[in-house]
N, C-alpha and C. Protein backbone atom coordinates (compact mmCIF):
# COMPACT_ATOMS: atom_id res chain seq x y z
N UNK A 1 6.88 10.94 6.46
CA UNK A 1 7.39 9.62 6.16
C UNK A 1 6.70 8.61 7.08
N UNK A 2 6.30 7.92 6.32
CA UNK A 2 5.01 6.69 7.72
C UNK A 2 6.31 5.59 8.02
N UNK A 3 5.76 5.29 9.45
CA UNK A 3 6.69 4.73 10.73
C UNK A 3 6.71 3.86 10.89
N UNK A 4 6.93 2.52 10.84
CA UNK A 4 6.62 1.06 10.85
C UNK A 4 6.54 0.83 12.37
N UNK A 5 5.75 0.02 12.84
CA UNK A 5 5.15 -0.37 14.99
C UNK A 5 6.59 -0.86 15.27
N UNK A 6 7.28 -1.23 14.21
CA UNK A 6 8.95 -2.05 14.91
C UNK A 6 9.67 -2.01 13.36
N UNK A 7 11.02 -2.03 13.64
CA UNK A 7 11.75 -2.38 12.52
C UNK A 7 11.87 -3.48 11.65
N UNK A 8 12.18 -3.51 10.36
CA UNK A 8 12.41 -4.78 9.66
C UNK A 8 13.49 -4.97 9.50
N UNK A 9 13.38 -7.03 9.60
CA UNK A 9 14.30 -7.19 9.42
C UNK A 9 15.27 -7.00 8.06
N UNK A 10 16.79 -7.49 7.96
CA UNK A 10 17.61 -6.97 7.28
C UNK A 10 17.18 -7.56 5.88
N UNK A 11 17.16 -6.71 4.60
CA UNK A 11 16.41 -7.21 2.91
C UNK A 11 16.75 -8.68 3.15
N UNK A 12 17.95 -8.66 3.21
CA UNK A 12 18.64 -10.59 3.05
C UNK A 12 17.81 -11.55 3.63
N UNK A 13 16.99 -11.46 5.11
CA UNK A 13 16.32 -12.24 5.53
C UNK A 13 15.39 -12.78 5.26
N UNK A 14 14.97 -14.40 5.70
CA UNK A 14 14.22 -14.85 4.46
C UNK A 14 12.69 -14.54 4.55
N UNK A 15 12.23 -13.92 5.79
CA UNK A 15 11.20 -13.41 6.16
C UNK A 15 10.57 -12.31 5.42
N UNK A 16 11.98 -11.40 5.37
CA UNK A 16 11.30 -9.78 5.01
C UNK A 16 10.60 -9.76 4.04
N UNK A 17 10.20 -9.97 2.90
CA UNK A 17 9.00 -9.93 2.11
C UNK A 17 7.98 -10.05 2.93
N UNK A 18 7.51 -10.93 3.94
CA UNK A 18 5.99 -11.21 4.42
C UNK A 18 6.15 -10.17 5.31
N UNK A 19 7.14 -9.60 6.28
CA UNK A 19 7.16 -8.82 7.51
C UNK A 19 6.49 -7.08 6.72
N UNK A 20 7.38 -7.53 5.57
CA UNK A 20 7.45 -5.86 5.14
C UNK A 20 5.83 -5.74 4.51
N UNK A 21 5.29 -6.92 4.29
CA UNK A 21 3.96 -6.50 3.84
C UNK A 21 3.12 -6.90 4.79
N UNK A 22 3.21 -7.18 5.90
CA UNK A 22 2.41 -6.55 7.57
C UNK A 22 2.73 -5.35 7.91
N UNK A 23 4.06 -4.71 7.85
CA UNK A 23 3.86 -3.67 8.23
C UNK A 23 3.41 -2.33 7.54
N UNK A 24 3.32 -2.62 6.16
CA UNK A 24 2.67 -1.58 4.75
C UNK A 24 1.45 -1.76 5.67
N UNK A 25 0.81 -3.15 5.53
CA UNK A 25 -0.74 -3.33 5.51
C UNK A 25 -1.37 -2.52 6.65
N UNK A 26 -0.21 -2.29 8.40
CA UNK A 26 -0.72 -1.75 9.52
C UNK A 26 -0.74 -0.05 9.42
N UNK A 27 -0.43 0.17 8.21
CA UNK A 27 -0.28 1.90 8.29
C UNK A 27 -1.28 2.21 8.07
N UNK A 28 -1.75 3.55 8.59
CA UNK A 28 -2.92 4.10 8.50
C UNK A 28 -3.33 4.94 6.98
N UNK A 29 -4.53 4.86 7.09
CA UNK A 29 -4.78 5.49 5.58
C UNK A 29 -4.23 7.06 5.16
N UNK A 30 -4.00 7.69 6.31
CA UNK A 30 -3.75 9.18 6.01
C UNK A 30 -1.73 8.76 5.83
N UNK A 31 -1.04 7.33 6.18
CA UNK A 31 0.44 7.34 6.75
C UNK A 31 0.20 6.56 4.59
N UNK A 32 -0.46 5.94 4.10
CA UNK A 32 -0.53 5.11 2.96
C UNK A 32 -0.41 6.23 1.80
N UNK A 33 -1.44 6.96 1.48
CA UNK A 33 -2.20 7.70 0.80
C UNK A 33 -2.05 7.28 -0.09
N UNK A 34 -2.77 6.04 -0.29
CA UNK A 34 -3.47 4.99 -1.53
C UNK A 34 -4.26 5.98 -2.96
N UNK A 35 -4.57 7.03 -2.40
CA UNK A 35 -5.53 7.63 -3.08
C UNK A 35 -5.01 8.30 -4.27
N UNK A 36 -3.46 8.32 -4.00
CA UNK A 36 -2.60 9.17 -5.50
C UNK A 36 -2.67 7.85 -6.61
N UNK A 37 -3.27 6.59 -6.04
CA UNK A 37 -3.00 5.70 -6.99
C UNK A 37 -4.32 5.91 -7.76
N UNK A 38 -5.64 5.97 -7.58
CA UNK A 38 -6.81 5.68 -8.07
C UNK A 38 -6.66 6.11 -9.55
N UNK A 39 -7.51 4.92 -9.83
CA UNK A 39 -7.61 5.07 -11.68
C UNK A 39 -8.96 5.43 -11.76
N UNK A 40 -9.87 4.83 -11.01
CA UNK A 40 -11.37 4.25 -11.66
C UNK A 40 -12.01 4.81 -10.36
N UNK A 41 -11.73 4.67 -9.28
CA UNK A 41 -12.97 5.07 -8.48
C UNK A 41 -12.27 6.66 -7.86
N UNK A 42 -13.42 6.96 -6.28
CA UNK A 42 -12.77 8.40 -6.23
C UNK A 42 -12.56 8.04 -4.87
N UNK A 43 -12.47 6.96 -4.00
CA UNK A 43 -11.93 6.40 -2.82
C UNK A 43 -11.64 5.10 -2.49
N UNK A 44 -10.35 4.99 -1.51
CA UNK A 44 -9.74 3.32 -1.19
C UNK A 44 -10.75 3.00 -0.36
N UNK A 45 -11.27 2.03 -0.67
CA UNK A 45 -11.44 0.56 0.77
C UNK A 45 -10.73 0.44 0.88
N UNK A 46 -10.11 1.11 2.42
CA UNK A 46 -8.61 0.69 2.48
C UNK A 46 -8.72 -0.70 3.41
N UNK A 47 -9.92 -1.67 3.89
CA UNK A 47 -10.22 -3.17 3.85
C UNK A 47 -9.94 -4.61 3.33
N UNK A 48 -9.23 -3.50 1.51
CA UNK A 48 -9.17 -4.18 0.29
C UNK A 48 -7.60 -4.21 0.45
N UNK A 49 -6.70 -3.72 0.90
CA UNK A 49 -5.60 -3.64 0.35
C UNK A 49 -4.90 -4.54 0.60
N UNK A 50 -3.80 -5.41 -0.39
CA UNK A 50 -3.20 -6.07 -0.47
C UNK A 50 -1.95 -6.12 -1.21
N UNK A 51 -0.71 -6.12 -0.19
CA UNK A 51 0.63 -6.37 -0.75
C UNK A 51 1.68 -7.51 -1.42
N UNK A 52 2.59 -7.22 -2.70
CA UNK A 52 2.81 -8.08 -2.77
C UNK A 52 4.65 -7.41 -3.24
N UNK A 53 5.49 -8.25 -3.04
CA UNK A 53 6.90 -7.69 -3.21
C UNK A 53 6.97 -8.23 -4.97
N UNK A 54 7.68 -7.54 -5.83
CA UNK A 54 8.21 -7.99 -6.96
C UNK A 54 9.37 -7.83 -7.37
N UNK A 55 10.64 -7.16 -6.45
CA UNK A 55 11.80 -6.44 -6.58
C UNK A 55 12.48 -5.98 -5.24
N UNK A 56 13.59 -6.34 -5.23
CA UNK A 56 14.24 -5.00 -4.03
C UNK A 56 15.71 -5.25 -4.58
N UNK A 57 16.13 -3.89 -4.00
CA UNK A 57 17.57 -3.42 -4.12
C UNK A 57 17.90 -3.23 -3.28
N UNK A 58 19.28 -3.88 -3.44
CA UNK A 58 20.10 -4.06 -1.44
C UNK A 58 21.33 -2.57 -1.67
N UNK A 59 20.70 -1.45 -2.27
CA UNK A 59 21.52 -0.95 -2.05
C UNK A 59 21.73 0.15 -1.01
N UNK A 60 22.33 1.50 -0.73
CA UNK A 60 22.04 2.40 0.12
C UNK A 60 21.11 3.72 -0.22
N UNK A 61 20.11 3.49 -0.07
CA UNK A 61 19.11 3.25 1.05
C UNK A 61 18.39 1.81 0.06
N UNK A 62 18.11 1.19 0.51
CA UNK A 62 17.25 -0.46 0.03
C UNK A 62 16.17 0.47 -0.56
N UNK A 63 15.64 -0.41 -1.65
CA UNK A 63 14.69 -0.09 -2.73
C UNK A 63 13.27 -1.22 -2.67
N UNK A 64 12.42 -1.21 -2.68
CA UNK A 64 11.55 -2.47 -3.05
C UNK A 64 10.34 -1.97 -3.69
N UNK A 65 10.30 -2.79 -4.68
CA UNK A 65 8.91 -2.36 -5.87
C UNK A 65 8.13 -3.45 -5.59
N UNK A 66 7.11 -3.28 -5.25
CA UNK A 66 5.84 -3.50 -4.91
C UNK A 66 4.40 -3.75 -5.79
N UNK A 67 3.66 -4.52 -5.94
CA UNK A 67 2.34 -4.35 -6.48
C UNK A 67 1.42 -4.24 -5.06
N UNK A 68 0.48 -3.57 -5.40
CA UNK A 68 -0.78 -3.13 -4.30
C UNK A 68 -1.82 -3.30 -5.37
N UNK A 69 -2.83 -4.82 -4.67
CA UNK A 69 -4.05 -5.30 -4.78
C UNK A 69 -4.80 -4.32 -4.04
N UNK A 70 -5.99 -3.77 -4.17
CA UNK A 70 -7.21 -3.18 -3.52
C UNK A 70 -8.62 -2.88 -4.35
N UNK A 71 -9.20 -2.35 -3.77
CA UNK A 71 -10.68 -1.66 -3.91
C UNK A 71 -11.00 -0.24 -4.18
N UNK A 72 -11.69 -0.12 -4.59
CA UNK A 72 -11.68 1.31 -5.14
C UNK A 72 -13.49 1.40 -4.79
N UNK A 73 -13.96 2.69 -4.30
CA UNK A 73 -15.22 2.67 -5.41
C UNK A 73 -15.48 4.28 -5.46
N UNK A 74 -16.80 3.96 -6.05
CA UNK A 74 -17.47 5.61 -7.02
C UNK A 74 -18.49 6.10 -5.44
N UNK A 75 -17.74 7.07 -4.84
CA UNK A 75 -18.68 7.62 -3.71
C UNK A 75 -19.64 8.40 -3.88
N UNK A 76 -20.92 8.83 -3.38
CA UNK A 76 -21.57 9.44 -3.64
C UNK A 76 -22.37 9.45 -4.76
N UNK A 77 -22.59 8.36 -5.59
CA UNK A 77 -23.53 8.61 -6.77
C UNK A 77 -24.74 7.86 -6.32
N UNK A 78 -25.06 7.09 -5.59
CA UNK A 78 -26.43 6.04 -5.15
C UNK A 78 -27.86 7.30 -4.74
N UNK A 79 -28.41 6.98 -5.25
CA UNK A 79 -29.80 7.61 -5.14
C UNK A 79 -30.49 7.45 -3.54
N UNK A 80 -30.93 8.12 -3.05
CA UNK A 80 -31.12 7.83 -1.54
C UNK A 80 -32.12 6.51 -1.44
N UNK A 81 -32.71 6.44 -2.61
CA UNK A 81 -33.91 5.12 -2.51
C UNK A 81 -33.41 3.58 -2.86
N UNK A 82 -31.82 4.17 -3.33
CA UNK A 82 -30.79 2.44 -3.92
C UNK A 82 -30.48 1.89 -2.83
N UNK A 83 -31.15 0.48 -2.72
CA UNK A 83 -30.79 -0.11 -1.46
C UNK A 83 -29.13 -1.17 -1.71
N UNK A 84 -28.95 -0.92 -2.93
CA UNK A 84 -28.11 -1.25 -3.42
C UNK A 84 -26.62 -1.18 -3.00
N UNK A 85 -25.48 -1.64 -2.88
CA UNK A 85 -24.46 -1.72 -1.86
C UNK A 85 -23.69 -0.68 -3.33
N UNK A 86 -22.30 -0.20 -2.15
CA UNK A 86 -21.66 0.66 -3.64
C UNK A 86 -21.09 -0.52 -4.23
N UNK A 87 -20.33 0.18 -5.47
CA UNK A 87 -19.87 -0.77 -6.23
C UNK A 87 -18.48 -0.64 -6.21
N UNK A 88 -17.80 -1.75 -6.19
CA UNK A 88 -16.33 -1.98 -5.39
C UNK A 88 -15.83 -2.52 -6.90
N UNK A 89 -14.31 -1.26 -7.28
CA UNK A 89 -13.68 -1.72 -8.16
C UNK A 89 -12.24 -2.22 -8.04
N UNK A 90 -11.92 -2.84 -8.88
CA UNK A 90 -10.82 -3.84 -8.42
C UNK A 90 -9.58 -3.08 -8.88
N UNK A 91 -8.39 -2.41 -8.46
CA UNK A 91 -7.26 -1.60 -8.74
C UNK A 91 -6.21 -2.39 -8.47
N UNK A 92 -5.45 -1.78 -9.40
CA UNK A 92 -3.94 -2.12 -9.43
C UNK A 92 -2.97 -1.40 -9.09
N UNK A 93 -1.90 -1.01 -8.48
CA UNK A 93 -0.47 0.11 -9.25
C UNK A 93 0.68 -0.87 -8.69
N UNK A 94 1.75 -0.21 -9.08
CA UNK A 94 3.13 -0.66 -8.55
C UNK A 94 3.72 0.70 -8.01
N UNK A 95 4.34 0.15 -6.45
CA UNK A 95 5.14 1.24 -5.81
C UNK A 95 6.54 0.85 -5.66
N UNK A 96 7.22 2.31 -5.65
CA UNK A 96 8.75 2.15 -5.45
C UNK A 96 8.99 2.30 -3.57
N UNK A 97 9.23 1.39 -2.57
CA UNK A 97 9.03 1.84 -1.23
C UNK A 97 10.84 1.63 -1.12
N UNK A 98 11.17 2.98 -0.75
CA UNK A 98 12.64 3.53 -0.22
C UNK A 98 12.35 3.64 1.08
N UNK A 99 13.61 2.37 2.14
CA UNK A 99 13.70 2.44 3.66
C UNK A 99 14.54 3.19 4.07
N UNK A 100 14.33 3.50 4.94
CA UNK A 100 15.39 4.61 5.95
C UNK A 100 16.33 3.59 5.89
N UNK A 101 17.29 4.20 7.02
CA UNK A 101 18.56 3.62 7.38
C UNK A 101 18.33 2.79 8.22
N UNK A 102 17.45 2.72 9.16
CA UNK A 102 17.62 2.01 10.11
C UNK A 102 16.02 0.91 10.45
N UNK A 103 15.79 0.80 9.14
CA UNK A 103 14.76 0.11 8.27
C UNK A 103 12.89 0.31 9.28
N UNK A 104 12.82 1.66 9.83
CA UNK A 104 12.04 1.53 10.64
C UNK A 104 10.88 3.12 10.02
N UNK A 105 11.11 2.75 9.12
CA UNK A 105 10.04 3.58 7.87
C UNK A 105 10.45 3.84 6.63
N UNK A 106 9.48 4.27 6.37
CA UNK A 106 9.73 4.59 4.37
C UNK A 106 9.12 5.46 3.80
N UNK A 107 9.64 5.64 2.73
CA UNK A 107 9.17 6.72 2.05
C UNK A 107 8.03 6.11 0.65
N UNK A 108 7.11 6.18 -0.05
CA UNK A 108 6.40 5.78 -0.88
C UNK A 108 6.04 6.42 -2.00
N UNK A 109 6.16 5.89 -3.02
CA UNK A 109 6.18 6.63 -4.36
C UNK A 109 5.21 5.59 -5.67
N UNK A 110 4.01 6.17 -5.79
CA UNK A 110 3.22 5.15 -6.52
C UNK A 110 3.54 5.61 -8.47
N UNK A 111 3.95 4.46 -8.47
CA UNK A 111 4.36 4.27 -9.93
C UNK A 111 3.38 4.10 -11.03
């Protein structure tokens, strides 16, 4: 279950949308695992990622559905002579993020 650097504040506050998507954004890529989302490429720029809230439920345990903006691309196909940069694709999903009790991690489930 990935750990948030400090707790958030309570759903009601008028902050928590922006707090809760600093602390998604500070988790590490192995605490994210962006990668159950991929449609199109076969790895995250995880550089690219970007949160946005579309939902929460104040109930027990709090609920919040999520869209995640990022990058994707196709690793390993460039010819050793392509001076060419990879090619960065633009992804979508929506996640269901369930908080603990004591709002100081979560659990993540890509929809």
């Amino acid at each position: 279950m990935p750990r948030f650097k400090q707790p958030l504040p309570e759903i009601s506050d008028h902050d928590f949308d922006h707090r809760l998507c600093v602390a998604l954004g500070q988790l590490s890529a192995d605490e994210l695992g962006l990668e159950r989302a991929l449609r199109s490429g076969n790895a995250v720029d995880y550089r690219s990622v970007l949160w946005t809230v579309s939902g929460k439920s104040h109930g027990d345990p709090a609920q919040i559905r999520a869209g995640v903006f990022f990058n994707s691309m196709i690793a390993g196909c460039s010819c050793a002579d392509d001076p060419g940069p990879a090619d960065l694709i633009n992804e979508f999903c929506e996640a269901l993020i369930t908080l603990d009790e004591d709002r100081n991690g979560c659990e993540i489930d890509f929809v």
